[in-house]
PDB file of N, CA and C in Angstrom:
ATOM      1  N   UNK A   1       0.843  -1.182   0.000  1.00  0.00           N
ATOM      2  CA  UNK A   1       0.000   0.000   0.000  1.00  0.00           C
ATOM      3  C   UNK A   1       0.883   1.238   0.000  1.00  0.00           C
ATOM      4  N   UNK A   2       0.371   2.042  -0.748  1.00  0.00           N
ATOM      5  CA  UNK A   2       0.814   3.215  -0.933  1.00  0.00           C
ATOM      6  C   UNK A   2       0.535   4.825  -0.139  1.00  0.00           C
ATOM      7  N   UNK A   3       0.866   5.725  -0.056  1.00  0.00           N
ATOM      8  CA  UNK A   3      -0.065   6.904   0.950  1.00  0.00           C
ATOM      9  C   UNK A   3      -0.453   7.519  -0.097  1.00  0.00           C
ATOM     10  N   UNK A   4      -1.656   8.077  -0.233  1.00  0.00           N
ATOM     11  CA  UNK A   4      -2.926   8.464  -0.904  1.00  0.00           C
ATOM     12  C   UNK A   4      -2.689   9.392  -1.656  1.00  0.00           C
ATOM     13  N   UNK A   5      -2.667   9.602  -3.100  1.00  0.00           N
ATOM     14  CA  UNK A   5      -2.124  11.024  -3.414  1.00  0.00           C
ATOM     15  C   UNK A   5      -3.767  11.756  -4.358  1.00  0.00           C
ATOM     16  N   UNK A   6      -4.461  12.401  -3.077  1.00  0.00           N
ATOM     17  CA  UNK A   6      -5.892  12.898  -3.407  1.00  0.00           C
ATOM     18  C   UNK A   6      -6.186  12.951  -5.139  1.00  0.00           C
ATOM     19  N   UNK A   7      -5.124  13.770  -5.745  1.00  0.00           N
ATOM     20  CA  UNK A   7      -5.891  13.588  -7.258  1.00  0.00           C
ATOM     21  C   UNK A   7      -6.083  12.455  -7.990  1.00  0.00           C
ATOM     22  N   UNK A   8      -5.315  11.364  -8.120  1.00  0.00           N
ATOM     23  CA  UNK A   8      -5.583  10.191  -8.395  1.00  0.00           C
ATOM     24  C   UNK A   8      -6.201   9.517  -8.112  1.00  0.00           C
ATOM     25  N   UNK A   9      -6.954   9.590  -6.687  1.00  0.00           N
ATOM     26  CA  UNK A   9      -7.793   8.858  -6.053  1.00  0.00           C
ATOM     27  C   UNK A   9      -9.273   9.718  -6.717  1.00  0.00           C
ATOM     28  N   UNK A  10      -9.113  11.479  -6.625  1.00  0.00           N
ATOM     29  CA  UNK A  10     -10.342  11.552  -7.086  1.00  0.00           C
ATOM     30  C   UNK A  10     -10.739  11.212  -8.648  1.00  0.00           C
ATOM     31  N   UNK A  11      -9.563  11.127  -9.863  1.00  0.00           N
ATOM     32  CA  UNK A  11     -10.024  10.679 -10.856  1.00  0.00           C
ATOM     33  C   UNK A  11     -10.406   9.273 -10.819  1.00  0.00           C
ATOM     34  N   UNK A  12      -9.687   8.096  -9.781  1.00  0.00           N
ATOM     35  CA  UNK A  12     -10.571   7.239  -9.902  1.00  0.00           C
ATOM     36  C   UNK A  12     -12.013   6.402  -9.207  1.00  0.00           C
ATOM     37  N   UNK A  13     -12.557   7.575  -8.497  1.00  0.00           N
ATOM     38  CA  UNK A  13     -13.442   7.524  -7.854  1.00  0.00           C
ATOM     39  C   UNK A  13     -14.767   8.577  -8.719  1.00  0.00           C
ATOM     40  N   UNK A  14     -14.242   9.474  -9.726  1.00  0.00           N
ATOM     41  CA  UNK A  14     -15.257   9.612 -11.090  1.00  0.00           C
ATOM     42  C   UNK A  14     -15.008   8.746 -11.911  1.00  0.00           C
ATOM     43  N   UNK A  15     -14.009   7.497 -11.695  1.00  0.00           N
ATOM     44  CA  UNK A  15     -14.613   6.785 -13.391  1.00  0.00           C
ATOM     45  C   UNK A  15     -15.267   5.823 -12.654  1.00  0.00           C
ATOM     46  N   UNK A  16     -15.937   5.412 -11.351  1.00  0.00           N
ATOM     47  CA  UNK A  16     -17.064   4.111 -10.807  1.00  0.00           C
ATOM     48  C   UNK A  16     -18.012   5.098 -10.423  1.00  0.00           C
ATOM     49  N   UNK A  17     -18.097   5.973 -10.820  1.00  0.00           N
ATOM     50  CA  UNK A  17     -19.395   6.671 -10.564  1.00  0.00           C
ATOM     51  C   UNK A  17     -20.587   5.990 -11.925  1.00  0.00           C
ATOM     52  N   UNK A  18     -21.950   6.477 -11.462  1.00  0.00           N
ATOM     53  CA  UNK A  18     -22.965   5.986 -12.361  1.00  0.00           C
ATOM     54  C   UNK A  18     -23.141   4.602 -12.605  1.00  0.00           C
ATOM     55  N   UNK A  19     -22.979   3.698 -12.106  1.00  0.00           N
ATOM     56  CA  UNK A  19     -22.555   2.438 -12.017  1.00  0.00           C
ATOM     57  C   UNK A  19     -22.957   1.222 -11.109  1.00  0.00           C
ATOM     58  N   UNK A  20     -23.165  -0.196 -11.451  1.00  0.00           N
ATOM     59  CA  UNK A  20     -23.445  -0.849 -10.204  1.00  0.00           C
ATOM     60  C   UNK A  20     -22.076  -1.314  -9.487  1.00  0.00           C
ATOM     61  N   UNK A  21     -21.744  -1.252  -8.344  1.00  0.00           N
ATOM     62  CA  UNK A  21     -20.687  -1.529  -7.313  1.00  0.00           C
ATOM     63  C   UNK A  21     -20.885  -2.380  -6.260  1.00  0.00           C
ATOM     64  N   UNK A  22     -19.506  -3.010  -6.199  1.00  0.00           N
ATOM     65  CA  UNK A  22     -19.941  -3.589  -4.494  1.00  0.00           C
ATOM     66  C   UNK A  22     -18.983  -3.023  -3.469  1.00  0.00           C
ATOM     67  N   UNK A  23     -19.676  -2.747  -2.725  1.00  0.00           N
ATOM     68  CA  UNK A  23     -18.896  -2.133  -1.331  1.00  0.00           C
ATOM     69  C   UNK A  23     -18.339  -2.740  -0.072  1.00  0.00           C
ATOM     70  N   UNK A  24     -17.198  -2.183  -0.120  1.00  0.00           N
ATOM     71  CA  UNK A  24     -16.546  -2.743   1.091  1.00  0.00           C
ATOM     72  C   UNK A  24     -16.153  -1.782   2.331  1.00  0.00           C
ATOM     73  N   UNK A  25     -16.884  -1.883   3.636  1.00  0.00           N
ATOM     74  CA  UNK A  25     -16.540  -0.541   4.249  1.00  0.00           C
ATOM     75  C   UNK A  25     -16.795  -1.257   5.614  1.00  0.00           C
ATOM     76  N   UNK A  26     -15.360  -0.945   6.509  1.00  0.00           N
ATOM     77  CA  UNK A  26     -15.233  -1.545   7.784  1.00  0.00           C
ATOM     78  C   UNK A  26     -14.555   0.020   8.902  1.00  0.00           C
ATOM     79  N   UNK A  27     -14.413  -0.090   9.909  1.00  0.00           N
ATOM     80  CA  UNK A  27     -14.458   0.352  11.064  1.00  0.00           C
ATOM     81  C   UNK A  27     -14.005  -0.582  12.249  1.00  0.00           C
ATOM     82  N   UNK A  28     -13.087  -0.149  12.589  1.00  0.00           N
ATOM     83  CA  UNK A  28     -12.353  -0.681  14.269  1.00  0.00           C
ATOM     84  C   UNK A  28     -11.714   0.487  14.794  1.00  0.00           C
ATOM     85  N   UNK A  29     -12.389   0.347  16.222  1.00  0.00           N
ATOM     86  CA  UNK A  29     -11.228   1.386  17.256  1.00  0.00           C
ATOM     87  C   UNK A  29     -10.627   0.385  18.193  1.00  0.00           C
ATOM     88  N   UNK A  30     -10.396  -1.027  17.350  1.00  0.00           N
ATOM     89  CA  UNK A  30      -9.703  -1.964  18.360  1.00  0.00           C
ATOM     90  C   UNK A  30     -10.864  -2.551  19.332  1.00  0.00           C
ATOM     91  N   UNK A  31     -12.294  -2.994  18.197  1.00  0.00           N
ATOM     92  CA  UNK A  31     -12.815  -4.220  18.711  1.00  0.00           C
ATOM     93  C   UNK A  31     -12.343  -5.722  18.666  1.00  0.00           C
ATOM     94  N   UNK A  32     -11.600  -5.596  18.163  1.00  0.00           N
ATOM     95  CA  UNK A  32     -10.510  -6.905  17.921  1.00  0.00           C
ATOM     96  C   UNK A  32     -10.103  -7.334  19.518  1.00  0.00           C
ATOM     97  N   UNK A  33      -9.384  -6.577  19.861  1.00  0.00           N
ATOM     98  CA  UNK A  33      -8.191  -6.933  20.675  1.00  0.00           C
ATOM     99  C   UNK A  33      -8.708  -5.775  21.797  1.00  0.00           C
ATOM    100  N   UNK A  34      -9.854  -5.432  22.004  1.00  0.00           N
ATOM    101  CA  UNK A  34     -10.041  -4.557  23.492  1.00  0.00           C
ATOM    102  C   UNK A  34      -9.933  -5.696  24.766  1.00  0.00           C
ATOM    103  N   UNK A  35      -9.614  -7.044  24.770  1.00  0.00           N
ATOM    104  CA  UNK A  35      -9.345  -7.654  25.462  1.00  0.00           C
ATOM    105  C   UNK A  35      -8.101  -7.123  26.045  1.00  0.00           C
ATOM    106  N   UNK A  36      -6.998  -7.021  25.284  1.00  0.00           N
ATOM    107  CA  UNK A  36      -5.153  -6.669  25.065  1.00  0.00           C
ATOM    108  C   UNK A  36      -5.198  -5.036  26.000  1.00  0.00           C
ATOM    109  N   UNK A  37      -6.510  -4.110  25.618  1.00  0.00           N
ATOM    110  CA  UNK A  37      -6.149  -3.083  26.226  1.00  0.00           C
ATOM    111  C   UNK A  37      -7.625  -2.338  26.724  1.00  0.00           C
ATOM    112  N   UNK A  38      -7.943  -2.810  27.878  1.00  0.00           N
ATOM    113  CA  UNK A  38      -9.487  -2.165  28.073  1.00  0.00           C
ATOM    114  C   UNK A  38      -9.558  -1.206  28.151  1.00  0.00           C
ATOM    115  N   UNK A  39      -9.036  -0.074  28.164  1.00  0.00           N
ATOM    116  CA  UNK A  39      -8.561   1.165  27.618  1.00  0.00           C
ATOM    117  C   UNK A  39      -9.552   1.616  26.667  1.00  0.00           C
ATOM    118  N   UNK A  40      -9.247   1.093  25.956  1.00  0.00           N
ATOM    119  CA  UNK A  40      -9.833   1.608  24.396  1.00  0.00           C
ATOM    120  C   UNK A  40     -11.651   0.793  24.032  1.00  0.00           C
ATOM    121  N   UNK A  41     -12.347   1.731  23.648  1.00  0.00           N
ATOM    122  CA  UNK A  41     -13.610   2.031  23.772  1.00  0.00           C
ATOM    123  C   UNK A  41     -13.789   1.192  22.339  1.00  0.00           C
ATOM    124  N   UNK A  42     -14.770  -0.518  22.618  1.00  0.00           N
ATOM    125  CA  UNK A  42     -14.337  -1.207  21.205  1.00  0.00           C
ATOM    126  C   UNK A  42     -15.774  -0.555  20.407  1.00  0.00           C
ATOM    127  N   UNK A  43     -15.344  -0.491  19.403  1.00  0.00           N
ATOM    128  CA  UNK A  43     -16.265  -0.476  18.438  1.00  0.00           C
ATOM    129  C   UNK A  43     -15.808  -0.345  17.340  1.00  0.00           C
ATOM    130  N   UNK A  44     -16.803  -0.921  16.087  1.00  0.00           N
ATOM    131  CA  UNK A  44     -16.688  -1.516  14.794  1.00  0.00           C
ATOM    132  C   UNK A  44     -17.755  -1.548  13.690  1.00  0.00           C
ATOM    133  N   UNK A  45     -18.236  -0.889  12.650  1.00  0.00           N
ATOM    134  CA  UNK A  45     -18.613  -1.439  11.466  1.00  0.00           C
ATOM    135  C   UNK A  45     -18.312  -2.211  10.491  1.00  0.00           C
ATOM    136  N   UNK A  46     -19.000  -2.458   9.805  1.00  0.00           N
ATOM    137  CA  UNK A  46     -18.662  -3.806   8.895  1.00  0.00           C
ATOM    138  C   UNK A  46     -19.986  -3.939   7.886  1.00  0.00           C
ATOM    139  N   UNK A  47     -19.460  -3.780   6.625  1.00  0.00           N
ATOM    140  CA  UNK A  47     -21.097  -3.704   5.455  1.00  0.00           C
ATOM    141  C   UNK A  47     -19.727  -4.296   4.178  1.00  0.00           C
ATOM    142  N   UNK A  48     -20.207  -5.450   3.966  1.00  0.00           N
ATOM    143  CA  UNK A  48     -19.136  -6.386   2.917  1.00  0.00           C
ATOM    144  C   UNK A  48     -20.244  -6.705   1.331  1.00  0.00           C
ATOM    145  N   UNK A  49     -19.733  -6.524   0.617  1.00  0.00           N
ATOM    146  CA  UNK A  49     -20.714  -6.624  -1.048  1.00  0.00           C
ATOM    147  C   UNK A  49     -22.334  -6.228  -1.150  1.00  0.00           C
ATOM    148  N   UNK A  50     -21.789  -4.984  -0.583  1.00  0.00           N
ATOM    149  CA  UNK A  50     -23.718  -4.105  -0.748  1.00  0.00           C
ATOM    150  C   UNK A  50     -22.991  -3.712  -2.334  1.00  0.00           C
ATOM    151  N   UNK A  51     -24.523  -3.802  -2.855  1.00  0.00           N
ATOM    152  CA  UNK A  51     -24.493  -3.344  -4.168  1.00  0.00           C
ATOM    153  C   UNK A  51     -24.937  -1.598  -3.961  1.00  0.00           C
ATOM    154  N   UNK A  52     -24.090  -0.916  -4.896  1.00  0.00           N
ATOM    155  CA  UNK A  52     -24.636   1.052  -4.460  1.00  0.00           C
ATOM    156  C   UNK A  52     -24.232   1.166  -5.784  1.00  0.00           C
ATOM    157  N   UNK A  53     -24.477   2.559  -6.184  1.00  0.00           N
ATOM    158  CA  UNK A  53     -24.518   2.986  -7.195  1.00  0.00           C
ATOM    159  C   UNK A  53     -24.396   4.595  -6.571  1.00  0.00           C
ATOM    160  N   UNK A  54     -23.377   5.740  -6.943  1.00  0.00           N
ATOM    161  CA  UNK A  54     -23.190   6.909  -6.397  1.00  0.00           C
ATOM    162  C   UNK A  54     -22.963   8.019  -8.310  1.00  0.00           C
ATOM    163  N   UNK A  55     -23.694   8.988  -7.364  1.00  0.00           N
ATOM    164  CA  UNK A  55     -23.712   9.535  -8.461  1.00  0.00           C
ATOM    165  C   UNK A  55     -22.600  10.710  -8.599  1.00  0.00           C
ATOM    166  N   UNK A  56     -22.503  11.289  -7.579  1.00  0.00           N
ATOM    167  CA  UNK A  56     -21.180  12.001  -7.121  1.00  0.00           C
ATOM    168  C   UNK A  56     -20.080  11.078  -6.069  1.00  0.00           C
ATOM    169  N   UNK A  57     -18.258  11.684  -5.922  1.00  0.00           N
ATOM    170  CA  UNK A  57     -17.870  10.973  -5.192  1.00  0.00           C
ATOM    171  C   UNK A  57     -16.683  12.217  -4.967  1.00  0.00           C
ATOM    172  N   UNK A  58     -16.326  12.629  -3.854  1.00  0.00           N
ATOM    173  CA  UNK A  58     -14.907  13.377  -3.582  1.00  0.00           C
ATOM    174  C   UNK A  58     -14.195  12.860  -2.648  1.00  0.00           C
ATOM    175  N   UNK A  59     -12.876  13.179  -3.187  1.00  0.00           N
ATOM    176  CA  UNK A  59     -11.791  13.311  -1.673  1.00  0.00           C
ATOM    177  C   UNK A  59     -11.367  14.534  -1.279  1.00  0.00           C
ATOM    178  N   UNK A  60     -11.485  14.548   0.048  1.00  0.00           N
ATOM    179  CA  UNK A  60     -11.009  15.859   0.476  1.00  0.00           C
ATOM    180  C   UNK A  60     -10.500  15.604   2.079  1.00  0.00           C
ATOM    181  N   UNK A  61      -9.600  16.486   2.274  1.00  0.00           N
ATOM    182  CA  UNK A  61      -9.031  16.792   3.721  1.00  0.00           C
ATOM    183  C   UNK A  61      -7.123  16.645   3.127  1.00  0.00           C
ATOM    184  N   UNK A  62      -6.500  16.807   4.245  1.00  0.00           N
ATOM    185  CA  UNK A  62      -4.835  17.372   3.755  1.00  0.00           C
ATOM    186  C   UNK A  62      -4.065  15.703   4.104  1.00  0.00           C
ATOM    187  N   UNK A  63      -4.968  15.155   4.486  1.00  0.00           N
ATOM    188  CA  UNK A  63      -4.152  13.624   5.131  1.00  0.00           C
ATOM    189  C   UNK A  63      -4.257  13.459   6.628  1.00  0.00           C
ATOM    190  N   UNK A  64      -4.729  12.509   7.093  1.00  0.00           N
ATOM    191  CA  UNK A  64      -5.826  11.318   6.366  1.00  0.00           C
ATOM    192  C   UNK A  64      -6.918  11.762   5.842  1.00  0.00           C
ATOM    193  N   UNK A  65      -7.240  11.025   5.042  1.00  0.00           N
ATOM    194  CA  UNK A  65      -8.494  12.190   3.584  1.00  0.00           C
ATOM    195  C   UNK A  65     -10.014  11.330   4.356  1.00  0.00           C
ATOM    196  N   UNK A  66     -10.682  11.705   3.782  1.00  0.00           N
ATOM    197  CA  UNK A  66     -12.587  11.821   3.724  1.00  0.00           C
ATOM    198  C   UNK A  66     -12.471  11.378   2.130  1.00  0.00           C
ATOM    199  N   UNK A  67     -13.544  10.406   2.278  1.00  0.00           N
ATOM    200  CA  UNK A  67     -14.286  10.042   0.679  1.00  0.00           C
ATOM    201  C   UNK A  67     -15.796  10.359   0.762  1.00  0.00           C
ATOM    202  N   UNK A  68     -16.690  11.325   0.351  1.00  0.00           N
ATOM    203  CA  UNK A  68     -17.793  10.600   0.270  1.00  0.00           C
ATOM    204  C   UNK A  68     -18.151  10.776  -1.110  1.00  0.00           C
ATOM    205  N   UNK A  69     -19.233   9.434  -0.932  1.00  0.00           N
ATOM    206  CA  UNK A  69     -20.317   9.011  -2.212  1.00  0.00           C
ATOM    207  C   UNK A  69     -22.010   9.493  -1.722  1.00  0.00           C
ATOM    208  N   UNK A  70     -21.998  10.447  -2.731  1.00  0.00           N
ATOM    209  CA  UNK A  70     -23.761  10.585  -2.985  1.00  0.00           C
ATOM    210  C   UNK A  70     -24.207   9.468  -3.616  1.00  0.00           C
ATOM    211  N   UNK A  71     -25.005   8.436  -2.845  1.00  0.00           N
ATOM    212  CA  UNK A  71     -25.864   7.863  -3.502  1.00  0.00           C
ATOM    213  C   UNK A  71     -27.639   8.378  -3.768  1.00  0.00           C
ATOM    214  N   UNK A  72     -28.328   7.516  -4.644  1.00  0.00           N
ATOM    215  CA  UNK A  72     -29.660   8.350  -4.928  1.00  0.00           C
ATOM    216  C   UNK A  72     -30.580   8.581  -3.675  1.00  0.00           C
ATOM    217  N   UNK A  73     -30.088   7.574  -2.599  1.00  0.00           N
ATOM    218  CA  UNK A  73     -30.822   7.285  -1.470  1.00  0.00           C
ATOM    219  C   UNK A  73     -30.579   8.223  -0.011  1.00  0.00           C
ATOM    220  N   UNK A  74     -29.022   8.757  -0.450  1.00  0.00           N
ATOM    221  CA  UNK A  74     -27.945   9.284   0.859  1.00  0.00           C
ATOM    222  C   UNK A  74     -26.592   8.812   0.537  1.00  0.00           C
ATOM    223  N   UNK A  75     -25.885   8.859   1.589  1.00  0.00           N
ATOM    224  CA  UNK A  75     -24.378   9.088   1.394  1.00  0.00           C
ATOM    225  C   UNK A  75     -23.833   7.415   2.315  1.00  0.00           C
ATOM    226  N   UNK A  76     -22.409   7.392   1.493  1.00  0.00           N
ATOM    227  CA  UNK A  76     -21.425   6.618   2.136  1.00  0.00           C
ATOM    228  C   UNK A  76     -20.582   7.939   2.576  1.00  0.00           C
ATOM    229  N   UNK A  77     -19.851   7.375   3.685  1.00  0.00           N
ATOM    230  CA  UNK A  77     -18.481   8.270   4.114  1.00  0.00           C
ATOM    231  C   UNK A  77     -17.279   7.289   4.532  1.00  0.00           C
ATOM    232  N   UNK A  78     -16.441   7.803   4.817  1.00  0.00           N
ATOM    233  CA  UNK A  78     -15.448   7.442   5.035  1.00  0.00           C
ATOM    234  C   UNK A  78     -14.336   8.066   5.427  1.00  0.00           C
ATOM    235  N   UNK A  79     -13.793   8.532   6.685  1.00  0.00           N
ATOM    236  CA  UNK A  79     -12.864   9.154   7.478  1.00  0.00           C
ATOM    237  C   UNK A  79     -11.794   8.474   7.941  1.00  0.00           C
ATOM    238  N   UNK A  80     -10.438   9.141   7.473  1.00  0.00           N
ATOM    239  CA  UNK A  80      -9.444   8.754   8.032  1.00  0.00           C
ATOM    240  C   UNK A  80      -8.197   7.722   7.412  1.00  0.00           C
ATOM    241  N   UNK A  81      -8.853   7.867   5.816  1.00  0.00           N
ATOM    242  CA  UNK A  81      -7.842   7.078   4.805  1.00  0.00           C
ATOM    243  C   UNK A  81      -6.586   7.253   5.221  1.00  0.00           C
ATOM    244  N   UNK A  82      -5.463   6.876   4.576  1.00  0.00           N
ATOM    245  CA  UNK A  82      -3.908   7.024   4.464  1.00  0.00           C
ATOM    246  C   UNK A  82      -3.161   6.472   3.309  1.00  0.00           C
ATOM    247  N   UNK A  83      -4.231   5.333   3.004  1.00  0.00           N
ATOM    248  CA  UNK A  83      -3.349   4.392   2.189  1.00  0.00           C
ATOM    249  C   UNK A  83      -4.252   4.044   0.864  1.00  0.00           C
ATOM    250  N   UNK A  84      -3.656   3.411  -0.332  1.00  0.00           N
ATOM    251  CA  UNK A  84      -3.994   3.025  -1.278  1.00  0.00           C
ATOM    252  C   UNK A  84      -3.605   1.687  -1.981  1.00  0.00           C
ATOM    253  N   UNK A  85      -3.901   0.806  -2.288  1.00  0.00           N
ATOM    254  CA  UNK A  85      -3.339  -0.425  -2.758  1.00  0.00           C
ATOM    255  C   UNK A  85      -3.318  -0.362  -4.485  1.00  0.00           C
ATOM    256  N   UNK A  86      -2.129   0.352  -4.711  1.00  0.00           N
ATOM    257  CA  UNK A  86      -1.468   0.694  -5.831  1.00  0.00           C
ATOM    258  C   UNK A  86      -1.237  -0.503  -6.902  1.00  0.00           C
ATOM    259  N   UNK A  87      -1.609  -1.775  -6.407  1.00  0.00           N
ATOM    260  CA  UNK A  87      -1.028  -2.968  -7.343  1.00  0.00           C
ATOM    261  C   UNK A  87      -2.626  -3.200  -8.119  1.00  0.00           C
ATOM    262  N   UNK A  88      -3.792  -2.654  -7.321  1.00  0.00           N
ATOM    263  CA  UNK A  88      -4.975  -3.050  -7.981  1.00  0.00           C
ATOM    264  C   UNK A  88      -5.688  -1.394  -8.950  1.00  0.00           C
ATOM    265  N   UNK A  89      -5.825  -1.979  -9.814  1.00  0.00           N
ATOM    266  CA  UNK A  89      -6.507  -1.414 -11.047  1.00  0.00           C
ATOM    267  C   UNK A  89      -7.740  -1.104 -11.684  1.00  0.00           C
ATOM    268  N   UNK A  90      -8.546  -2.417 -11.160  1.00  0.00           N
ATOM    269  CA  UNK A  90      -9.742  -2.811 -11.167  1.00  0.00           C
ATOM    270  C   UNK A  90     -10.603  -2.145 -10.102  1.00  0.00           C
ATOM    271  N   UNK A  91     -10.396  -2.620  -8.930  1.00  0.00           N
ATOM    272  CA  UNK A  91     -11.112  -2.481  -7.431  1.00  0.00           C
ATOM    273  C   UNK A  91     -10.085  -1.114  -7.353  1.00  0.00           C
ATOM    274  N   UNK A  92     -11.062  -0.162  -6.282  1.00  0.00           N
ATOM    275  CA  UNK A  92     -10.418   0.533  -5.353  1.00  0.00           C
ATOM    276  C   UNK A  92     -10.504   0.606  -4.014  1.00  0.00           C
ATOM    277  N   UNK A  93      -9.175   0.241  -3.890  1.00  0.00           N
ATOM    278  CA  UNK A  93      -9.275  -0.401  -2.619  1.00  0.00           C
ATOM    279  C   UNK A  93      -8.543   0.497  -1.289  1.00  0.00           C
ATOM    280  N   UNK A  94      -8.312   1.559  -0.561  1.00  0.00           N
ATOM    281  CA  UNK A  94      -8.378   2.657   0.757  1.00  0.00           C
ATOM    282  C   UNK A  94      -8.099   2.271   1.619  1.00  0.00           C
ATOM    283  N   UNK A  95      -7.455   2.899   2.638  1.00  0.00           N
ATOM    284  CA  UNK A  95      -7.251   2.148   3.935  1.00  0.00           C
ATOM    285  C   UNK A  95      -6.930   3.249   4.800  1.00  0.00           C
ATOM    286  N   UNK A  96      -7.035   2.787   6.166  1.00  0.00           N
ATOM    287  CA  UNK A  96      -6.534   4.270   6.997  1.00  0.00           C
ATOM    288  C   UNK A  96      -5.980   3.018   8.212  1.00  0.00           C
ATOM    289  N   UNK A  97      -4.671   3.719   8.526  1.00  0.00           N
ATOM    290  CA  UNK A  97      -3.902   3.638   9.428  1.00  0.00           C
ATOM    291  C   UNK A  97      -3.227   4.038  10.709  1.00  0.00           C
ATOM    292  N   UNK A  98      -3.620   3.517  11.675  1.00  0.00           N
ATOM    293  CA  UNK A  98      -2.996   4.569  12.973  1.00  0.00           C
ATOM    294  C   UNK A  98      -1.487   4.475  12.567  1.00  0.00           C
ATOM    295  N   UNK A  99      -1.142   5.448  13.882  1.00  0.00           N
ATOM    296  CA  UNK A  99       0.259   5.405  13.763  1.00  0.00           C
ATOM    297  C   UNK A  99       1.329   4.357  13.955  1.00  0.00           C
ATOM    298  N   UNK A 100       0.099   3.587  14.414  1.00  0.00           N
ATOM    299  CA  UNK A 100       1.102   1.631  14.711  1.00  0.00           C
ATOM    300  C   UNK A 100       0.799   1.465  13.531  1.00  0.00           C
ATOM    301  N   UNK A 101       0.637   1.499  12.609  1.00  0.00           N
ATOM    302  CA  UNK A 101       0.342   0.706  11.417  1.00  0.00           C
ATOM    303  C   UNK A 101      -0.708  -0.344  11.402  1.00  0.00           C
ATOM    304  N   UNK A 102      -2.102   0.096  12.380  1.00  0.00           N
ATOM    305  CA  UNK A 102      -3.069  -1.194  12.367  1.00  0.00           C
ATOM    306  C   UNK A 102      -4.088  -0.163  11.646  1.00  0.00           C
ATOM    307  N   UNK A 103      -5.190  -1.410  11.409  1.00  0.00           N
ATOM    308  CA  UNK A 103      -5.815  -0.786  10.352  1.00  0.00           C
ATOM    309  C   UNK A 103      -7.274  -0.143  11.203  1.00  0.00           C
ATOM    310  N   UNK A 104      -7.413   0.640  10.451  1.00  0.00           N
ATOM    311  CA  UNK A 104      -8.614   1.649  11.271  1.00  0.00           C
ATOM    312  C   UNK A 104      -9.797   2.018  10.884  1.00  0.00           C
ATOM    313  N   UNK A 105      -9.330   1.646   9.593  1.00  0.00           N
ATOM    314  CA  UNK A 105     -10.934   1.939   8.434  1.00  0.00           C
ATOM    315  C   UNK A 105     -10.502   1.872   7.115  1.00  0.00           C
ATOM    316  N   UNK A 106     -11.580   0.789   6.243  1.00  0.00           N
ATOM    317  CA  UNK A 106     -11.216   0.519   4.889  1.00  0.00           C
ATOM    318  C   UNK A 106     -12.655   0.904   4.052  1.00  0.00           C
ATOM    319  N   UNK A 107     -12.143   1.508   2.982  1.00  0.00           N
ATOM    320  CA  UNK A 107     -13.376   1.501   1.805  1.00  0.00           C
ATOM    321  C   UNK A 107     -12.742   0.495   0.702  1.00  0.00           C
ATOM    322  N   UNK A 108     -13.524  -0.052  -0.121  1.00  0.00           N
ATOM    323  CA  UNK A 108     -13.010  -0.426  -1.096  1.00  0.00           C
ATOM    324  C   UNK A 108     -14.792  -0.634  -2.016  1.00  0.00           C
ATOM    325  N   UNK A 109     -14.209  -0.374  -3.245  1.00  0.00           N
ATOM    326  CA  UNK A 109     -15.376  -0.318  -4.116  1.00  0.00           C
ATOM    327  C   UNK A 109     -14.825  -1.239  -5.148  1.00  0.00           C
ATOM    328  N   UNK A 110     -16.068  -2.225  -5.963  1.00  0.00           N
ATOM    329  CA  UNK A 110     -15.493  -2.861  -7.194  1.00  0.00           C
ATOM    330  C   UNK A 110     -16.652  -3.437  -8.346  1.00  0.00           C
ATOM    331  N   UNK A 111     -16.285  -3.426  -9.373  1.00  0.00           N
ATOM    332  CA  UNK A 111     -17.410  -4.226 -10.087  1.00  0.00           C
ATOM    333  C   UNK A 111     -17.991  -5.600 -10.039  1.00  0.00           C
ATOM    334  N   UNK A 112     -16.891  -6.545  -9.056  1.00  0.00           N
ATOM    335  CA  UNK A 112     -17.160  -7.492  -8.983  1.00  0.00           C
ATOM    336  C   UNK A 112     -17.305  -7.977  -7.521  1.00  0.00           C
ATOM    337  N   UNK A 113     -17.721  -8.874  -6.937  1.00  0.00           N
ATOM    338  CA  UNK A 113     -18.000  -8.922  -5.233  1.00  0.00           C
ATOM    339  C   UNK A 113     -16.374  -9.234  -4.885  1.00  0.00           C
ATOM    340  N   UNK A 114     -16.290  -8.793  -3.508  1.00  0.00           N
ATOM    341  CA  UNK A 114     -15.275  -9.401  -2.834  1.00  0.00           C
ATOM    342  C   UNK A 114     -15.116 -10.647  -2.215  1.00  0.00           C
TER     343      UNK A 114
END
């Protein structure tokens, strides 16, 4: 994975616009492992091959970035990217990273299910 370089991400987040998609969009503040540190307040989303269709989509913020998608219904969001998985072409696939390098929140969008 790569760190996010906003214009590339927003040209390829207008070419899956208008379109059917499947979505991939997770959330942890370390529901995993709040065993390891009760400290930390667990909680987690998780929504794996919803089909959406967005008609608008931006990135914005200076790092870690914000994505959202207007869909016809309401919005996806997504706070706190960092990363990009540069080897895929097809799928776009996002990631956000604390400063340990664990993962904190993923979008990924694609034409085909995950």
């Amino acid at each position: 994975m790569q760190p996010i370089q906003p214009q590339e991400i927003q040209t390829r987040i207008n070419s899956l616009a208008d379109q059917d998609l499947y979505v991939h969009l997770e959330l942890t503040t370390g529901a995993y492992a709040s065993h390891l540190d009760n400290s930390r307040h667990p909680a987690s989303a998780f929504i794996s091959n919803a089909v959406i269709q967005y008609t608008n989509g931006s990135i914005s913020g200076a790092g870690p970035y914000r994505v959202g998608l207007k869909t016809t219904q309401g919005w996806i969001y997504a706070e706190g990217l960092t990363h990009v998985d540069e080897n895929e072409h097809e799928r776009l696939i996002l990631a956000g990273h604390d400063n340990q390098g664990k993962l904190v929140v993923a979008l990924q969008l694609s034409r085909e299910s995950f």
